[in-house]
Protein backbone atom coordinates (compact mmCIF):
# COMPACT_ATOMS: atom_id res chain seq x y z
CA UNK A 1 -12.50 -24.40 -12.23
CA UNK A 2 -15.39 -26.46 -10.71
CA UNK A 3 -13.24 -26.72 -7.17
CA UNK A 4 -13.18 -22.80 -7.04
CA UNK A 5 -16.68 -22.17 -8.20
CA UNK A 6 -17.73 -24.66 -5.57
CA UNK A 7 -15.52 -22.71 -2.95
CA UNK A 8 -17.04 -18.88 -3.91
CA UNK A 9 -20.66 -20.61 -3.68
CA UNK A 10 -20.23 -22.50 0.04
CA UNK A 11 -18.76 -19.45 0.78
CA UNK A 12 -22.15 -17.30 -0.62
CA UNK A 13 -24.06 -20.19 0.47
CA UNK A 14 -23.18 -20.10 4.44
CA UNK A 15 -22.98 -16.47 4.64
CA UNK A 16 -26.25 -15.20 3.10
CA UNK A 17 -28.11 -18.06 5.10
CA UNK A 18 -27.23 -16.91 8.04
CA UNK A 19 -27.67 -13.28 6.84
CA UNK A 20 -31.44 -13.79 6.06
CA UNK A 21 -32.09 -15.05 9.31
CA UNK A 22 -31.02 -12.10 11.33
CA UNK A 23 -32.42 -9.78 8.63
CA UNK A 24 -35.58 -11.41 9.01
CA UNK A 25 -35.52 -11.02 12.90
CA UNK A 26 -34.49 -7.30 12.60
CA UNK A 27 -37.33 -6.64 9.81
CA UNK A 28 -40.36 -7.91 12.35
CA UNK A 29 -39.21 -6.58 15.19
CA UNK A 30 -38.45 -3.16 13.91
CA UNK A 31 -41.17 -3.17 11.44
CA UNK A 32 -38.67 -1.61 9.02
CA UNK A 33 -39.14 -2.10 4.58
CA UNK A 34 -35.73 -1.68 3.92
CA UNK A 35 -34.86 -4.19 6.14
CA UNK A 36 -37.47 -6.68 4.79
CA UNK A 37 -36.63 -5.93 1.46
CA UNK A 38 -32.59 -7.16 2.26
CA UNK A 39 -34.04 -10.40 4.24
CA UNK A 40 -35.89 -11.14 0.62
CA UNK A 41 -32.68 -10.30 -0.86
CA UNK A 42 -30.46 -12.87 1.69
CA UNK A 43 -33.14 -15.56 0.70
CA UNK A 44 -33.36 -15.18 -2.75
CA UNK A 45 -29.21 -15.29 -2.93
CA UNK A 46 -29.61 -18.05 -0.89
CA UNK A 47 -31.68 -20.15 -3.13
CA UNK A 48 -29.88 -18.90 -5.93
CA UNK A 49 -26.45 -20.64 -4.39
CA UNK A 50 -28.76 -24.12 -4.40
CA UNK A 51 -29.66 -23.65 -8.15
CA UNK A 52 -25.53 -22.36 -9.27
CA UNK A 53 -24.86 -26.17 -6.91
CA UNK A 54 -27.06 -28.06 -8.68
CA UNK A 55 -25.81 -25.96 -12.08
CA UNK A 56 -22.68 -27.69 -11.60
CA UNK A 57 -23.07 -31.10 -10.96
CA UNK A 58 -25.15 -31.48 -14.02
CA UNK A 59 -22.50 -29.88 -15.95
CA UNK A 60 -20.41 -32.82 -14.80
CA UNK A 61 -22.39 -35.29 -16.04
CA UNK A 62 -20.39 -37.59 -18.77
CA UNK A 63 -21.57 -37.10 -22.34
CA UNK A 64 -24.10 -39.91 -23.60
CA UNK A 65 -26.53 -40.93 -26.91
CA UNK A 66 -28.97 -37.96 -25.93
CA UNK A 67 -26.66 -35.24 -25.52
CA UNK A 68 -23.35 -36.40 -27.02
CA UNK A 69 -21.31 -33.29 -26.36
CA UNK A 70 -22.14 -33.23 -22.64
CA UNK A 71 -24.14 -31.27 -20.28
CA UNK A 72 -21.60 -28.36 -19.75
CA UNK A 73 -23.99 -25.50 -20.76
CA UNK A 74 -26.44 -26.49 -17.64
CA UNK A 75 -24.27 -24.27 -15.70
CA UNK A 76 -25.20 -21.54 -18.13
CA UNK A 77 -29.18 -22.51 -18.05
CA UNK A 78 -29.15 -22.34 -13.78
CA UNK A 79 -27.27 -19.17 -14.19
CA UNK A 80 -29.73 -17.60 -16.43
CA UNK A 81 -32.36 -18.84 -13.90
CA UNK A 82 -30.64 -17.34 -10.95
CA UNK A 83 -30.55 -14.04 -12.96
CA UNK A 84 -34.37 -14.16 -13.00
CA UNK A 85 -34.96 -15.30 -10.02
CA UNK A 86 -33.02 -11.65 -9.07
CA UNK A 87 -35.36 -10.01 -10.89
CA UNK A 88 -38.66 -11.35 -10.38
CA UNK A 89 -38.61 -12.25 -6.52
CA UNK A 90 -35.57 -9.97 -5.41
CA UNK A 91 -35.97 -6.74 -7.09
CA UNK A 92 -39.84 -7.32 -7.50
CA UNK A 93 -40.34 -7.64 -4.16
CA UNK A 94 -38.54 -5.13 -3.02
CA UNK A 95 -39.88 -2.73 -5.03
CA UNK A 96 -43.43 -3.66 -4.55
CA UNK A 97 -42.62 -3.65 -0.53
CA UNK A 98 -41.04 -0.16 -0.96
CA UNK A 99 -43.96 1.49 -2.71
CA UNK A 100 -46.41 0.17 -0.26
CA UNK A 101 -44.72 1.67 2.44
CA UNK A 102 -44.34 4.77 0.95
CA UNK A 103 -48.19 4.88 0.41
CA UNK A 104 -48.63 3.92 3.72
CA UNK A 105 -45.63 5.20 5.98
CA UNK A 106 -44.64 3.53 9.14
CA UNK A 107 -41.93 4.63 11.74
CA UNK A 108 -39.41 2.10 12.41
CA UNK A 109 -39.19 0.63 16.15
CA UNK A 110 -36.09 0.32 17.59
CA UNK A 111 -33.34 1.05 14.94
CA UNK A 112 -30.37 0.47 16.53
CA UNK A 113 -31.74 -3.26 16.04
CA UNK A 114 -31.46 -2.79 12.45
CA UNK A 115 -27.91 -0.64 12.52
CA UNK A 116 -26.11 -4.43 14.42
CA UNK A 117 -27.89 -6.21 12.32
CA UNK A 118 -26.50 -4.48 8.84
CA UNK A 119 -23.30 -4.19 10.41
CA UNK A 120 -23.09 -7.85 11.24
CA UNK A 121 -24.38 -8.48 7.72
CA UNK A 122 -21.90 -6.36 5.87
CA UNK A 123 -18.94 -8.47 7.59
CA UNK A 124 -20.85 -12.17 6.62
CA UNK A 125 -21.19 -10.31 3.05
CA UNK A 126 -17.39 -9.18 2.87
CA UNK A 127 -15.88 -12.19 4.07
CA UNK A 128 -18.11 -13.99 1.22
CA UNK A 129 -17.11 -11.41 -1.28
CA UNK A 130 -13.59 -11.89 -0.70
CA UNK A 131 -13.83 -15.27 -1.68
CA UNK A 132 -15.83 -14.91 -4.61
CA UNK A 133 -12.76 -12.12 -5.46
CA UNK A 134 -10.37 -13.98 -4.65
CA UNK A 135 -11.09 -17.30 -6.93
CA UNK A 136 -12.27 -14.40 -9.68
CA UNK A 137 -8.51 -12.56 -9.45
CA UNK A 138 -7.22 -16.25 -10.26
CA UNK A 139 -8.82 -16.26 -13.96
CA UNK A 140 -8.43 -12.16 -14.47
CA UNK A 141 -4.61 -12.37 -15.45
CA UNK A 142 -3.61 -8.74 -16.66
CA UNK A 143 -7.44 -8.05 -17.73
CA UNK A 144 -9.17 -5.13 -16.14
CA UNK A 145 -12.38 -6.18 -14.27
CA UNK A 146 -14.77 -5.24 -16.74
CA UNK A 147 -13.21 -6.58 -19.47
CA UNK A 148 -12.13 -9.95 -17.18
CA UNK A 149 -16.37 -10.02 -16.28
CA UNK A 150 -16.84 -10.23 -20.37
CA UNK A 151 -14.54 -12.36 -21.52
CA UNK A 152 -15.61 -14.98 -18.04
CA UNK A 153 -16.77 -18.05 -19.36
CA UNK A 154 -17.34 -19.32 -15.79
CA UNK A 155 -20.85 -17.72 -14.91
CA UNK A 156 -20.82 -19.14 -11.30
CA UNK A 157 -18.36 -17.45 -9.82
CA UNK A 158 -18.82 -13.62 -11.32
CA UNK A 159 -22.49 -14.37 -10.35
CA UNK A 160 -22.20 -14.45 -6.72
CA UNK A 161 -19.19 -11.93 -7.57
CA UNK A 162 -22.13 -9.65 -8.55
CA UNK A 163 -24.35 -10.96 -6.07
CA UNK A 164 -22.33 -10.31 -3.36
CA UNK A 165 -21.21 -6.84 -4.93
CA UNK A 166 -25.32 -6.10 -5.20
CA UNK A 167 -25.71 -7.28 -1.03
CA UNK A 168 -23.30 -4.98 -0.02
CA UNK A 169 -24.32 -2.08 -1.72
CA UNK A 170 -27.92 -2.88 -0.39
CA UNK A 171 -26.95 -2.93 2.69
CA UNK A 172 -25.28 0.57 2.62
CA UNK A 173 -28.39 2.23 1.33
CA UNK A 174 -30.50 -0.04 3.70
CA UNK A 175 -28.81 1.61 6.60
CA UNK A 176 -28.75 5.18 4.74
CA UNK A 177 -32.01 5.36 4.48
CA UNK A 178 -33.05 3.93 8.21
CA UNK A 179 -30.77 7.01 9.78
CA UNK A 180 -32.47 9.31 7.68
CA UNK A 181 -35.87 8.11 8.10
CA UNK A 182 -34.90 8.71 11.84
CA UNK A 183 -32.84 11.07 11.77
CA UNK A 184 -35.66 13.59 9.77
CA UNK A 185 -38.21 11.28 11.31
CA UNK A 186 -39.83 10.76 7.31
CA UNK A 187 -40.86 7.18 7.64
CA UNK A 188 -41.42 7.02 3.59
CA UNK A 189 -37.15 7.12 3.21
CA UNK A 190 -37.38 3.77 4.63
CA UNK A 191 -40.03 2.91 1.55
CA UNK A 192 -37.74 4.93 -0.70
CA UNK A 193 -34.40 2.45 0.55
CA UNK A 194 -36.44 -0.54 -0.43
CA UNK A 195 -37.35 0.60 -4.06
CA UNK A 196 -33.53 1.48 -4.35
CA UNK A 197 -32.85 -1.76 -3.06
CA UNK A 198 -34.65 -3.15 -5.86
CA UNK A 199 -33.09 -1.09 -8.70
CA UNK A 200 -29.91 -2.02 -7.68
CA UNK A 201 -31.01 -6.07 -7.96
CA UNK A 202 -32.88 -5.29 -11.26
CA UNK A 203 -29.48 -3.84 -12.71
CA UNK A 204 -27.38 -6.52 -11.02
CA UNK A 205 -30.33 -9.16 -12.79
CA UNK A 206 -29.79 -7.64 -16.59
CA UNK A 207 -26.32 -7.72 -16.44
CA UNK A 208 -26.37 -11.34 -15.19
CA UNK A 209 -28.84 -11.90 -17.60
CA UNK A 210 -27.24 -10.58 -20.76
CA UNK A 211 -23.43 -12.11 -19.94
CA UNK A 212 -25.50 -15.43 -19.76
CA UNK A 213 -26.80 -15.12 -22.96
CA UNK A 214 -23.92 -15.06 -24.71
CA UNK A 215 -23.18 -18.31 -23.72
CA UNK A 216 -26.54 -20.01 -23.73
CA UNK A 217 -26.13 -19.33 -27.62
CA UNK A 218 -22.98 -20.43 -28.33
CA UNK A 219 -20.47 -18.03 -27.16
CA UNK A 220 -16.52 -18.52 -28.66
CA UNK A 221 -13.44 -18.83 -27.09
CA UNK A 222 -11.49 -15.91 -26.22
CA UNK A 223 -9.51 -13.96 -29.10
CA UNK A 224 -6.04 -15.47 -27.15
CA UNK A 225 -7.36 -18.91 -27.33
CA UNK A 226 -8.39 -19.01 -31.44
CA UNK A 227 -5.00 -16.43 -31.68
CA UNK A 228 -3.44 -19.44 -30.10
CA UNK A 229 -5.03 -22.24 -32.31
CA UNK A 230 -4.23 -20.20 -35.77
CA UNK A 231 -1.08 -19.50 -34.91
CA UNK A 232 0.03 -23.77 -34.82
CA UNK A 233 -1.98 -24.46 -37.94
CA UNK A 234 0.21 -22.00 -39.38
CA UNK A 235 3.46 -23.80 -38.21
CA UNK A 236 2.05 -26.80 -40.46
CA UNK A 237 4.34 -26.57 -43.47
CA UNK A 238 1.83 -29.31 -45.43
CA UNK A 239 -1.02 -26.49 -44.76
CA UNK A 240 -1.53 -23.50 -47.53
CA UNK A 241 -5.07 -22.17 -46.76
CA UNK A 242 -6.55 -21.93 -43.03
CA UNK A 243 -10.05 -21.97 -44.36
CA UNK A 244 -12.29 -21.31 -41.20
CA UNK A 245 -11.85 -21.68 -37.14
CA UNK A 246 -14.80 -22.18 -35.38
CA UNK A 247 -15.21 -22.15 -31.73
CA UNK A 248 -18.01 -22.82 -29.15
CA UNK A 249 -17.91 -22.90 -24.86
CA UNK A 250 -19.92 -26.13 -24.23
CA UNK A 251 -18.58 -24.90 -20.31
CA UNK A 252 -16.10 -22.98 -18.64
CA UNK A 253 -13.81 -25.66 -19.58
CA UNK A 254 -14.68 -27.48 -22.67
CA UNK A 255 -14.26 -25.54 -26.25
CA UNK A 256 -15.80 -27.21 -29.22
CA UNK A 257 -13.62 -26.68 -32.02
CA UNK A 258 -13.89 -26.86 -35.95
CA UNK A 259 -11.22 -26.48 -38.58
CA UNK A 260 -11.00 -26.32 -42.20
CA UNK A 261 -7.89 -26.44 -43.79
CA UNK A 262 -6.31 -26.57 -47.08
CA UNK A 263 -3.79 -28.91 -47.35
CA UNK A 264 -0.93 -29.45 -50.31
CA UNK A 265 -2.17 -31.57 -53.16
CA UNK A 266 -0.32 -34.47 -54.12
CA UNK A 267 -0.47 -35.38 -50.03
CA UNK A 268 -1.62 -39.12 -49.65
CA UNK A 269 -4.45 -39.67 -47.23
CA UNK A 270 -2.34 -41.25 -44.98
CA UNK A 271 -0.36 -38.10 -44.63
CA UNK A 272 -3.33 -35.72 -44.23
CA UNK A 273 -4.48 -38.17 -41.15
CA UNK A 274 -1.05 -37.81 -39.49
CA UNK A 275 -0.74 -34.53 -40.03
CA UNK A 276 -4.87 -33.86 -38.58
CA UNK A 277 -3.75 -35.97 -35.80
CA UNK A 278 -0.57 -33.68 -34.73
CA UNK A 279 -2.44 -30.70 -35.39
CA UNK A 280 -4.93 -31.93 -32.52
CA UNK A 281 -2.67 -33.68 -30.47
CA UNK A 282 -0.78 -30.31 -30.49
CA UNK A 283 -3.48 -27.69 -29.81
CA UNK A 284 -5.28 -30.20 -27.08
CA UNK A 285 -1.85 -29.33 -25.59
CA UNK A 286 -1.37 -25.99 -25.24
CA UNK A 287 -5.17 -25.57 -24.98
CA UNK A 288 -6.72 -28.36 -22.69
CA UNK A 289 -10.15 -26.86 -22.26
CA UNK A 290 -10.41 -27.50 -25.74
CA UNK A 291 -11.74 -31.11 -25.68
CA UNK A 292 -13.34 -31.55 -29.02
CA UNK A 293 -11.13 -30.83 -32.42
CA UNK A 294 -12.89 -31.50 -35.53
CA UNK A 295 -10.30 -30.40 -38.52
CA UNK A 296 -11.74 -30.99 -42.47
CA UNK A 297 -9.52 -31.02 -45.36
CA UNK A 298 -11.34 -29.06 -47.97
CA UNK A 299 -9.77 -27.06 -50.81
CA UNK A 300 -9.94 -23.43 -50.39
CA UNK A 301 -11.90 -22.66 -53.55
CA UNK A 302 -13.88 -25.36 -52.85
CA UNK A 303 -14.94 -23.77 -48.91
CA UNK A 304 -15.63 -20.96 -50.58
CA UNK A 305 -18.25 -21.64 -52.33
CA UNK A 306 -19.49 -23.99 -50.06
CA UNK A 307 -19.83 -20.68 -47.54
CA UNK A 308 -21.37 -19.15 -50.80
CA UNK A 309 -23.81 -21.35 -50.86
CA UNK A 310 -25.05 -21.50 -47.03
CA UNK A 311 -25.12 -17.66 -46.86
CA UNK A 312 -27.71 -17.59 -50.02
């Protein structure tokens, strides 16, 4: 998963950097808001491709003494970062530019600057999209989109997903609102097109925001994966309780998992070892971005109060 996150970020990455420099370009010569407001954008996507980088290769640092399940949820921290970052400098910026120019309207010079410039954009943004779809599809299986977006435990790749998704819909009301500011010569649409500009990054922000949440605080597998996992203790003829299954994304690809389990009394502890040792060996199989099995033999009655106990 860290190969095709890597790919949909270059991809990102070399597209919007090249993107912000013609916006840029187009935005002082034509002394357009909407335009500025995209080249803020193309920057601010651009940095946040750096952070999602650097995201990853501390998430591939081995586990050691100070954080001895790894550093897999730095991914999830840059993400969340990236989602502000959205907020506060892309949307806020563009908002702030498009209500100053609609206080203080100014006709755009030379439009048909801005029109190549948008249109050359909109093919560096689609060919990045289709990457960022592409190595998206790959993890989707027979999940629709929004439900494949909330089950994604990989926030780097449905970020500049969404990104992307966000640039290209800017750039279609960028150049809306440039023909009609021309075309009914009202330089304030051009101020309106930047505030919408900025709505659309605020939404794209919260959504990023929230769907990084969920795994900043400890987000579970998917219902197919602890389906999966409860399905071979149950195959465990020396097992008569499955007490509790607990499961925690430490990444996109490493699970924390907990078990408690009932077993038969009368089983020497030689047998309960063996058999905790298939169970693992057995679910690290089918499941191998599970990469930490803890499994407790406890007595059923005796979980429950246990449970009892912590909930008091």
């Amino acid at each position: 998963m860290a190969s095709s996150s890597k790919k949909a970020i270059y991809a990102a990455l070399v597209g919007n950097g090249l993107i912000a420099i013609t916006k840029f370009f187009a935005a002082f010569y034509t002394n357009s808001s909407a335009m500025l407001s995209e080249a803020i954008h193309s920057v601010v996507d651009t940095g946040n491709q750096f952070l999602l980088l650097y995201g990853l290769k501390r998430a591939e640092k081995p586990a050691d003494k100070d954080y001895p399940f790894g550093y897999g949820m730095e991914l999830y921290f840059w993400s969340f970062v990236v989602a502000i970052l959205i907020f506060g400098l892309g949307a806020g910026i563009s908002i702030y530019e498009g209500i100053t120019k609609i206080n203080n309207p100014e006709p755009v010079t030379d439009p048909h600057i801005n029109y190549i410039v948008i249109a050359l954009a909109m093919v560096f943004e689609t060919l990045a999209c289709s990457v960022a779809f592409k190595e998206f599809q790959k993890t989707k299986g027979n999940q629709n989109w929004l439900k494949a977006i909330r089950t994604s435990k990989d926030p780097a790749v449905f970020t500049v997903l969404f990104e992307d998704s966000a640039a290209l819909l800017g750039l279609i009301v960028a150049g809306l609102s440039l023909y009609l500011a021309e075309h009914f010569h009202l330089p304030v649409l051009d101020g309106v097109g930047s505030v919408v500009i900025g709505l659309i990054l605020a939404a794209t922000a919260s959504l990023l925001a929230y769907e990084c949440k969920g795994l900043l605080t400890g987000e579970a597998a998917n219902e197919s994966v602890v389906y999966g996992i409860k399905q071979i203790l149950k195959e465990e003829p020396h097992m008569l309780y499955i007490n509790e299954v607990l499961t925690m994304h430490l990444g996109p690809k490493d699970i924390l998992l907990t078990i408690s389990l009932d077993f038969e009394d009368g089983m020497s502890s030689k047998e309960v070892e063996e058999t905790i040792s298939n169970l693992e060996s057995q679910i690290k199989i089918k499941f191998p971005e599970i990469k930490r099995v803890f499994i407790e033999a406890q007595s059923w009655l005796g979980h429950r109060k246990s449970s009892n106990s912590d909930s008091q």
